[in-house]
C-alpha atoms as a PDB file:
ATOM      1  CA  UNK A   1      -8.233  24.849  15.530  1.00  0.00           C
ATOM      2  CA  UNK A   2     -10.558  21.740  14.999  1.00  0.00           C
ATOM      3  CA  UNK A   3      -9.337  18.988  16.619  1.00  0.00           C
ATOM      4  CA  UNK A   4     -10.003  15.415  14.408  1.00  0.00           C
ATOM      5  CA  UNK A   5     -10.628  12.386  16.395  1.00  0.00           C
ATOM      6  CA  UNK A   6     -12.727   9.175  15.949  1.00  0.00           C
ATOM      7  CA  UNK A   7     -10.534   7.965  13.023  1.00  0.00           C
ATOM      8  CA  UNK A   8     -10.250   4.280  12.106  1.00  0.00           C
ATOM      9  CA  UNK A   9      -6.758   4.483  13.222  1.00  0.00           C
ATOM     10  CA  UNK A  10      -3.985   6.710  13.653  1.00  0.00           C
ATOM     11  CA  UNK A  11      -5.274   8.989  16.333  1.00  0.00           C
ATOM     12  CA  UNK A  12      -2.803  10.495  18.746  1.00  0.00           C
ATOM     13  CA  UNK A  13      -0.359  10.109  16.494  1.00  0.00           C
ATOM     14  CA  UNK A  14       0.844  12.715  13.694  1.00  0.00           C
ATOM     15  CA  UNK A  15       2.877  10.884  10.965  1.00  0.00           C
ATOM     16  CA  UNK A  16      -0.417   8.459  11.490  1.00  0.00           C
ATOM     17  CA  UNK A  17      -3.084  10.621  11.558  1.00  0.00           C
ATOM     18  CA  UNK A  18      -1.798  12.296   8.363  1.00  0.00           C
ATOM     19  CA  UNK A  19      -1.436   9.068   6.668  1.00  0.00           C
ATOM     20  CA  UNK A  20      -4.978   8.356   7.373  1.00  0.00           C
ATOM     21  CA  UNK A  21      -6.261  11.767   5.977  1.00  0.00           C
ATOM     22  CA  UNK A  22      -4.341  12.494   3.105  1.00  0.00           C
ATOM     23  CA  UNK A  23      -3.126   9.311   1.599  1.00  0.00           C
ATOM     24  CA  UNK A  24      -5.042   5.910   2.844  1.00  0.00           C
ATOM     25  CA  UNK A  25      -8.419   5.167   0.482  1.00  0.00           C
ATOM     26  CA  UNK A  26      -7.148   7.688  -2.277  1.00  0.00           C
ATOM     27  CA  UNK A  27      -6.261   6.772  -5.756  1.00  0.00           C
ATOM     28  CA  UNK A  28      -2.900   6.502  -6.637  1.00  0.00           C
ATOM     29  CA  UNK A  29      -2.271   6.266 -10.614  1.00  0.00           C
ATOM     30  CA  UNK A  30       1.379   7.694 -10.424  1.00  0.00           C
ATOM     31  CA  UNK A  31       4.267   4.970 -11.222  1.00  0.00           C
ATOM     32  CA  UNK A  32       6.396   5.734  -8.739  1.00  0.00           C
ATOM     33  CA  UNK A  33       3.965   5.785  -5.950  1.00  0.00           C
ATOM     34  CA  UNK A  34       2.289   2.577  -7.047  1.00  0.00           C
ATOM     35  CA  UNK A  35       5.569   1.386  -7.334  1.00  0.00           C
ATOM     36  CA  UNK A  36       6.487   3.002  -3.712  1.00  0.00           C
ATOM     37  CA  UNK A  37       3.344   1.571  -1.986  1.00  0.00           C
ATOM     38  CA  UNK A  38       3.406  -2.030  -2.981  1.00  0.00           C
ATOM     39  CA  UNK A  39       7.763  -1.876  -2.180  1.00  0.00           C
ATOM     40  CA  UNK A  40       6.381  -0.501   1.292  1.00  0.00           C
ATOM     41  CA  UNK A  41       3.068  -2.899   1.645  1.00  0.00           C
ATOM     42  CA  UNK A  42       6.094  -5.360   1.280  1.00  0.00           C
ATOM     43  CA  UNK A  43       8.364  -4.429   3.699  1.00  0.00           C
ATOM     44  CA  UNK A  44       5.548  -4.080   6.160  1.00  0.00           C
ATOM     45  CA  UNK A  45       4.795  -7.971   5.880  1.00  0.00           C
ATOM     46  CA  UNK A  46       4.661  -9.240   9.724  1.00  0.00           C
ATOM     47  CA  UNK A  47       5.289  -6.085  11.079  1.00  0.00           C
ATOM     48  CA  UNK A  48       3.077  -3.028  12.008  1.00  0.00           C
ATOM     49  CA  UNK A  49       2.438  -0.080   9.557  1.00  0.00           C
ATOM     50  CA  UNK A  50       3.296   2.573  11.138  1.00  0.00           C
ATOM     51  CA  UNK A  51       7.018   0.857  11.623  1.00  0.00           C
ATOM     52  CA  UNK A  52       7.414   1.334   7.788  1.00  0.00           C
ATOM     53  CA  UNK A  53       6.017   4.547   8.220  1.00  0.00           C
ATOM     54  CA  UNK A  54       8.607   6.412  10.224  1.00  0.00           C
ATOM     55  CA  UNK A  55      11.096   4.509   8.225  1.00  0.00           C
ATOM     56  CA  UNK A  56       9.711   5.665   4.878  1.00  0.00           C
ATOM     57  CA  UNK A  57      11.429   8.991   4.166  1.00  0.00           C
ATOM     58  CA  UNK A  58      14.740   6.679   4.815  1.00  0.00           C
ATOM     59  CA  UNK A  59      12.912   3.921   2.454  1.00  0.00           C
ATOM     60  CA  UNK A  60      12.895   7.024  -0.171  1.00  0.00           C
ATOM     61  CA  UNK A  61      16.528   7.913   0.467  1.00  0.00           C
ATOM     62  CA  UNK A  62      17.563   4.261   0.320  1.00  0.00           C
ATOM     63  CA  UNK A  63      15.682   2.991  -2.892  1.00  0.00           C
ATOM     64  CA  UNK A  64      16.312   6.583  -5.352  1.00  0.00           C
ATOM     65  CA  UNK A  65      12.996   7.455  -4.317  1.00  0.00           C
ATOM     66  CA  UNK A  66      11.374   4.538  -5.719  1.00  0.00           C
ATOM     67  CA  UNK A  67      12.256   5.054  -9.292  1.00  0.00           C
ATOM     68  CA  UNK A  68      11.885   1.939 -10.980  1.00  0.00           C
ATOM     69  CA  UNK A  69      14.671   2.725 -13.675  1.00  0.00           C
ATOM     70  CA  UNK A  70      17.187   3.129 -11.141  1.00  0.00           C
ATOM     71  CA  UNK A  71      16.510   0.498  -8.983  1.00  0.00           C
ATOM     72  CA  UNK A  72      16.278  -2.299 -11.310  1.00  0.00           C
ATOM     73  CA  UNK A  73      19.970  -1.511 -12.240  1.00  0.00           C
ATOM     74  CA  UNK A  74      21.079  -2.218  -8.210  1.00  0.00           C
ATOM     75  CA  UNK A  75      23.631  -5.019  -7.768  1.00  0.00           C
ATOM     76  CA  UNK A  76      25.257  -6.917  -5.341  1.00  0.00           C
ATOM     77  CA  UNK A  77      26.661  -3.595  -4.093  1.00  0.00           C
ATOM     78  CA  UNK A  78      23.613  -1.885  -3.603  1.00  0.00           C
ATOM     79  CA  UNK A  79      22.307  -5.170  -1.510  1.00  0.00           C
ATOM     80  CA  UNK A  80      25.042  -4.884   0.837  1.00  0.00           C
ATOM     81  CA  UNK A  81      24.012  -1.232   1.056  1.00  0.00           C
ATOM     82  CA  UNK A  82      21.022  -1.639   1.801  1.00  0.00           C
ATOM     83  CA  UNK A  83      21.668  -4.131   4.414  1.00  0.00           C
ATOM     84  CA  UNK A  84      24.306  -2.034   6.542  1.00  0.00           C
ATOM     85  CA  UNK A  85      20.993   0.713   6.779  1.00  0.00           C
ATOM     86  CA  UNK A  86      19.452   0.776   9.584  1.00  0.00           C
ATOM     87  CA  UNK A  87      17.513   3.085   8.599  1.00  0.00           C
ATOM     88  CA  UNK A  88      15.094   0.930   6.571  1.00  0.00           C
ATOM     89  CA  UNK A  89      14.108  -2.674   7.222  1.00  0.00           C
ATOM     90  CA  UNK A  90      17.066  -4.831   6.782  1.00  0.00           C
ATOM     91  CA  UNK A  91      15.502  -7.933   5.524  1.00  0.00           C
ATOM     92  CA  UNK A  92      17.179  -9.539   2.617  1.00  0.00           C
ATOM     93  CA  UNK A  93      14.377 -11.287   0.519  1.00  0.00           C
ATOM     94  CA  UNK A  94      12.105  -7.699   0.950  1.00  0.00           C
ATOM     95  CA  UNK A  95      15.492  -6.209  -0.651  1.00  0.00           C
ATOM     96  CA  UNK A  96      15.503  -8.641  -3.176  1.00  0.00           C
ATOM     97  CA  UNK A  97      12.213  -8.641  -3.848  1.00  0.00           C
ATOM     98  CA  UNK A  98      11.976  -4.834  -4.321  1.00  0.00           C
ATOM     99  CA  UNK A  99      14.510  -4.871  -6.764  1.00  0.00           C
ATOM    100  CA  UNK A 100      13.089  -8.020  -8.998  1.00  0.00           C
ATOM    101  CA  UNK A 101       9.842  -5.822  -9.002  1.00  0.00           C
ATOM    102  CA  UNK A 102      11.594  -2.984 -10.018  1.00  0.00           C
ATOM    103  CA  UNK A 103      13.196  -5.352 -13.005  1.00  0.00           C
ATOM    104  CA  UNK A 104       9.737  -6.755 -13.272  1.00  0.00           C
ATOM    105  CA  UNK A 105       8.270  -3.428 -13.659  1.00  0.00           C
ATOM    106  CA  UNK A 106      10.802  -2.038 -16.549  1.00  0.00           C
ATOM    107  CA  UNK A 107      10.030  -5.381 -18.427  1.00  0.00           C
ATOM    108  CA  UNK A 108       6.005  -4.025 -17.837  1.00  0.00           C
ATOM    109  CA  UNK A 109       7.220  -0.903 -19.895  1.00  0.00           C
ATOM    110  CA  UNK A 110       9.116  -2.622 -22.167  1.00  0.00           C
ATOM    111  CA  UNK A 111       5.801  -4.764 -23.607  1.00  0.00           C
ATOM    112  CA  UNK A 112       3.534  -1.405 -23.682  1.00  0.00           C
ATOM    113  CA  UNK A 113       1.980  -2.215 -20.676  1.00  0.00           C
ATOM    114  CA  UNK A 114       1.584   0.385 -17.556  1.00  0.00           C
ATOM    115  CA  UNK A 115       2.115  -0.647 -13.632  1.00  0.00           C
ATOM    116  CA  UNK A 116      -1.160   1.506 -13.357  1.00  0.00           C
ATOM    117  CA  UNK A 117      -3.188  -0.157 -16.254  1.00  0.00           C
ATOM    118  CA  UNK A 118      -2.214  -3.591 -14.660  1.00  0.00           C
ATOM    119  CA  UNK A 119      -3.174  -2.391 -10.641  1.00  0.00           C
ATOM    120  CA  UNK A 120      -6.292  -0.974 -11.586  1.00  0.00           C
ATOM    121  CA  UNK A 121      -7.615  -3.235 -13.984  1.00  0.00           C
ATOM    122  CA  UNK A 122      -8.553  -5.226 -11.111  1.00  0.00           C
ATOM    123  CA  UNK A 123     -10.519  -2.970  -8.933  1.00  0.00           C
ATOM    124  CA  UNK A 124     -13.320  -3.931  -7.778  1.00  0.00           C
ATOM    125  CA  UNK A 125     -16.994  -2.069  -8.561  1.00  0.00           C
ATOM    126  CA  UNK A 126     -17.690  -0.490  -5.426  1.00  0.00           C
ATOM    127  CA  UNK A 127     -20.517   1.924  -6.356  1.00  0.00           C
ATOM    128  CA  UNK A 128     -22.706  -0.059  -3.922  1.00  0.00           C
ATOM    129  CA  UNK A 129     -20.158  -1.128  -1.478  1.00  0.00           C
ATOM    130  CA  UNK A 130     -21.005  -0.247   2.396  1.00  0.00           C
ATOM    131  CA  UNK A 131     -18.592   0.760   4.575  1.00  0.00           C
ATOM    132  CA  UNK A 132     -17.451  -1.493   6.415  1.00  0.00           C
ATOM    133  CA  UNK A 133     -18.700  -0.989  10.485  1.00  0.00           C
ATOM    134  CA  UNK A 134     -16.010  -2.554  11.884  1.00  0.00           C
ATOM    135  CA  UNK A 135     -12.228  -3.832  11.069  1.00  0.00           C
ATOM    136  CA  UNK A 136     -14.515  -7.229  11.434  1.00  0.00           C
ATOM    137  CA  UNK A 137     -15.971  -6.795   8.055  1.00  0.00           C
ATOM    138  CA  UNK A 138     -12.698  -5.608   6.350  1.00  0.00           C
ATOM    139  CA  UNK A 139     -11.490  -8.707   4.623  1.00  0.00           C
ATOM    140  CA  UNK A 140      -7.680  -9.995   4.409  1.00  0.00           C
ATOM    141  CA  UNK A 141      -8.189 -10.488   1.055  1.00  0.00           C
ATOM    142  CA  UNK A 142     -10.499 -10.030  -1.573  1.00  0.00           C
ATOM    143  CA  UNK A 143     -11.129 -12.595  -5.085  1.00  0.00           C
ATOM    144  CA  UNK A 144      -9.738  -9.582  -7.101  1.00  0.00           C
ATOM    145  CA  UNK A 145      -6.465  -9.447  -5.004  1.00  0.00           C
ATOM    146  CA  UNK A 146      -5.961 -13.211  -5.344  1.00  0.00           C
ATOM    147  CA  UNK A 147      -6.100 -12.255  -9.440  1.00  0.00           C
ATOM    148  CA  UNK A 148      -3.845  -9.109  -9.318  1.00  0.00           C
ATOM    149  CA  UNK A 149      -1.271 -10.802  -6.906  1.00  0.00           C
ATOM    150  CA  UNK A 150      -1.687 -13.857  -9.186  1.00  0.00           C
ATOM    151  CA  UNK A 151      -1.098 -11.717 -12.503  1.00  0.00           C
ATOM    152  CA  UNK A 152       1.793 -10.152 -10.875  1.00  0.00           C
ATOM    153  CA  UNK A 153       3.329 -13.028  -9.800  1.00  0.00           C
ATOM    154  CA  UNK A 154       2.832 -14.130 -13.500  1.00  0.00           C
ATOM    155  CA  UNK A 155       4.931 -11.157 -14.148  1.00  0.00           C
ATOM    156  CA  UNK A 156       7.913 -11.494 -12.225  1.00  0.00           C
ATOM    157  CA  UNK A 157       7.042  -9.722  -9.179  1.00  0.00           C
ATOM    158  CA  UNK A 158       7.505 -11.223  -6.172  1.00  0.00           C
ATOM    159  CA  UNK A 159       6.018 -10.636  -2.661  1.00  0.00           C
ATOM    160  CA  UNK A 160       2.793  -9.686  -3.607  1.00  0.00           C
ATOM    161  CA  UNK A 161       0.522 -12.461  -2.055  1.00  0.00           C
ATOM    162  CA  UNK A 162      -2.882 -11.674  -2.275  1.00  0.00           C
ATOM    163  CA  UNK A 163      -3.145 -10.297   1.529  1.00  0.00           C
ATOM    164  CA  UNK A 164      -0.344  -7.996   0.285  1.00  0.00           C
ATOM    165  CA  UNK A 165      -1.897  -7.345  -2.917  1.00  0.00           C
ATOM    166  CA  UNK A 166      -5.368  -6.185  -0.553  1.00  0.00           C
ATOM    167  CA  UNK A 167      -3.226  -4.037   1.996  1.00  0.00           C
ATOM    168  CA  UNK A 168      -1.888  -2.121  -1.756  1.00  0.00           C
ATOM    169  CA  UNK A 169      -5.229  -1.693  -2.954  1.00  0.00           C
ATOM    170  CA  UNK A 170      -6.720  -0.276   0.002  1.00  0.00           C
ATOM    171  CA  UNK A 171      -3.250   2.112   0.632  1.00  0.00           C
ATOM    172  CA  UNK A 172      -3.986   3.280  -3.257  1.00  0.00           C
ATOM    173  CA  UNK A 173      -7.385   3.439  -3.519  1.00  0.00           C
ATOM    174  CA  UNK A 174      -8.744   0.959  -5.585  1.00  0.00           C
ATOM    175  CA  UNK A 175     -11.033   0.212  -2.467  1.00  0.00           C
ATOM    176  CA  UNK A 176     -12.049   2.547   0.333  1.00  0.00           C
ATOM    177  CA  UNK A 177     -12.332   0.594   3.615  1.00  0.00           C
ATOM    178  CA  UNK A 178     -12.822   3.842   6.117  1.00  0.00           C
ATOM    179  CA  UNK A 179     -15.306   2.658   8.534  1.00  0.00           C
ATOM    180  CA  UNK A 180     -18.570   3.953   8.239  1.00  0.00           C
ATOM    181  CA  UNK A 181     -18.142   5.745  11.492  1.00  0.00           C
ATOM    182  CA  UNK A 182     -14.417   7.471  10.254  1.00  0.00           C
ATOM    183  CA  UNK A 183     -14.975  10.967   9.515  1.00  0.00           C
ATOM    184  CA  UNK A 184     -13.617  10.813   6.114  1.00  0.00           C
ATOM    185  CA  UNK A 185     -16.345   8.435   5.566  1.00  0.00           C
ATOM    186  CA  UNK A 186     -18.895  10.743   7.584  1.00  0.00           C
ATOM    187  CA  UNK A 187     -17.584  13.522   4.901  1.00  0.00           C
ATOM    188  CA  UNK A 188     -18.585  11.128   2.363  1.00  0.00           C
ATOM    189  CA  UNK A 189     -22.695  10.718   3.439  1.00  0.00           C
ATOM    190  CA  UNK A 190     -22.302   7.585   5.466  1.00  0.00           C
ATOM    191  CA  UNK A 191     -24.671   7.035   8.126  1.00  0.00           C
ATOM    192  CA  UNK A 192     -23.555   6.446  11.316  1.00  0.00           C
ATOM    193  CA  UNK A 193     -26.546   5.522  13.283  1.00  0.00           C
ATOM    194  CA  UNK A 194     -26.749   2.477  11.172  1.00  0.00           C
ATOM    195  CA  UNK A 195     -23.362   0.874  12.360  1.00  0.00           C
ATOM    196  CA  UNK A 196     -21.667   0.007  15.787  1.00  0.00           C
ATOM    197  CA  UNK A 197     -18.852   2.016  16.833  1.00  0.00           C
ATOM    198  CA  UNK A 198     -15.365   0.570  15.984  1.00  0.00           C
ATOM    199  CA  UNK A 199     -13.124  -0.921  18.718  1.00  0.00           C
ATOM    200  CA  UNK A 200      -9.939  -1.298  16.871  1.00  0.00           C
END
């Protein structure tokens, strides 16, 4: 067996290396897993990824695997719930917030309106985009994520700064910020010769 290595992150571990291959840079259209990665993007404010990571199968457990419908209906109950789990990340505005966008994101329905249409109709052209070399050149946030955070905000949703709003577009694919040297970007044509190696 092949072993992969050189990745922008994740290497040496499993639940991070798979991450990095199968899910991070590739589109994500699907409700609940919009819905899922921008509860998660949230949750993962000040702390590191792969902390929400490991938790994320208990997230799933804890949140009726991120179904919008059911969520939105949680009460004062399910708050308290969700605080006594220590399986997930017991912080009481994320809770909050992740049912409001839940509520936020039936009222979405309600007018017509998709949680996809709304995410992707800001991405960003990248046709002509170059990878980026280094974690240097990846911004925090992008004009387009300071007007999707902004129209969500609009919207009712809550915790979805722009930085947040970035971290969500990358983790569904509206952008691809592989570095040039990753090999999912190598399997893509990029050249590495023409960029320095990454150090983070």
């Amino acid at each position: 067996m092949t072993t992969t290595t050189g990745r922008c992150f994740g290497d040496g571990n499993p639940l991070y290396e798979q991450y990095h291959d199968e899910e991070w840079g590739k589109p994500v259209h699907d409700e609940h897993a919009l819905f899922e990665r921008f509860a998660l993007e949230g949750f993962q404010s000040g702390l590191a990824w792969i902390t929400v990571l490991r938790k994320r199968p208990a997230f799933r457990e804890a949140f009726a695997d991120f179904d919008p419908e059911v969520v939105a209906e949680y009460g004062d109950d399910d708050v308290a719930r969700l605080m006594a789990d220590a399986g997930i990340v017991r912080n009481r505005a994320k809770i909050d917030a992740t049912i409001a966008n839940a509520r936020a994101l039936r009222a979405l329905h309600a007018s017509g309106r998709t949680l996809d249409e709304l995410v992707w109709s800001h991405a960003p052209d990248r046709a002509d985009h170059p990878r980026p070399a280094t974690w240097v050149d990846v911004p925090a946030s992008t004009p387009e994520s300071k007007a999707l955070a902004k129209e969500m905000k609009s919207l009712g949703f809550r915790f979805v700064g722009p930085t947040t709003a970035y971290a969500a577009m990358q983790a569904c694919g509206l952008v691809d910020d592989h570095l040039a040297t990753c090999p999912v970007a190598l399997a893509d044509g990029s050249e590495p010769s023409r960029v320095a190696t990454p150090t983070g």
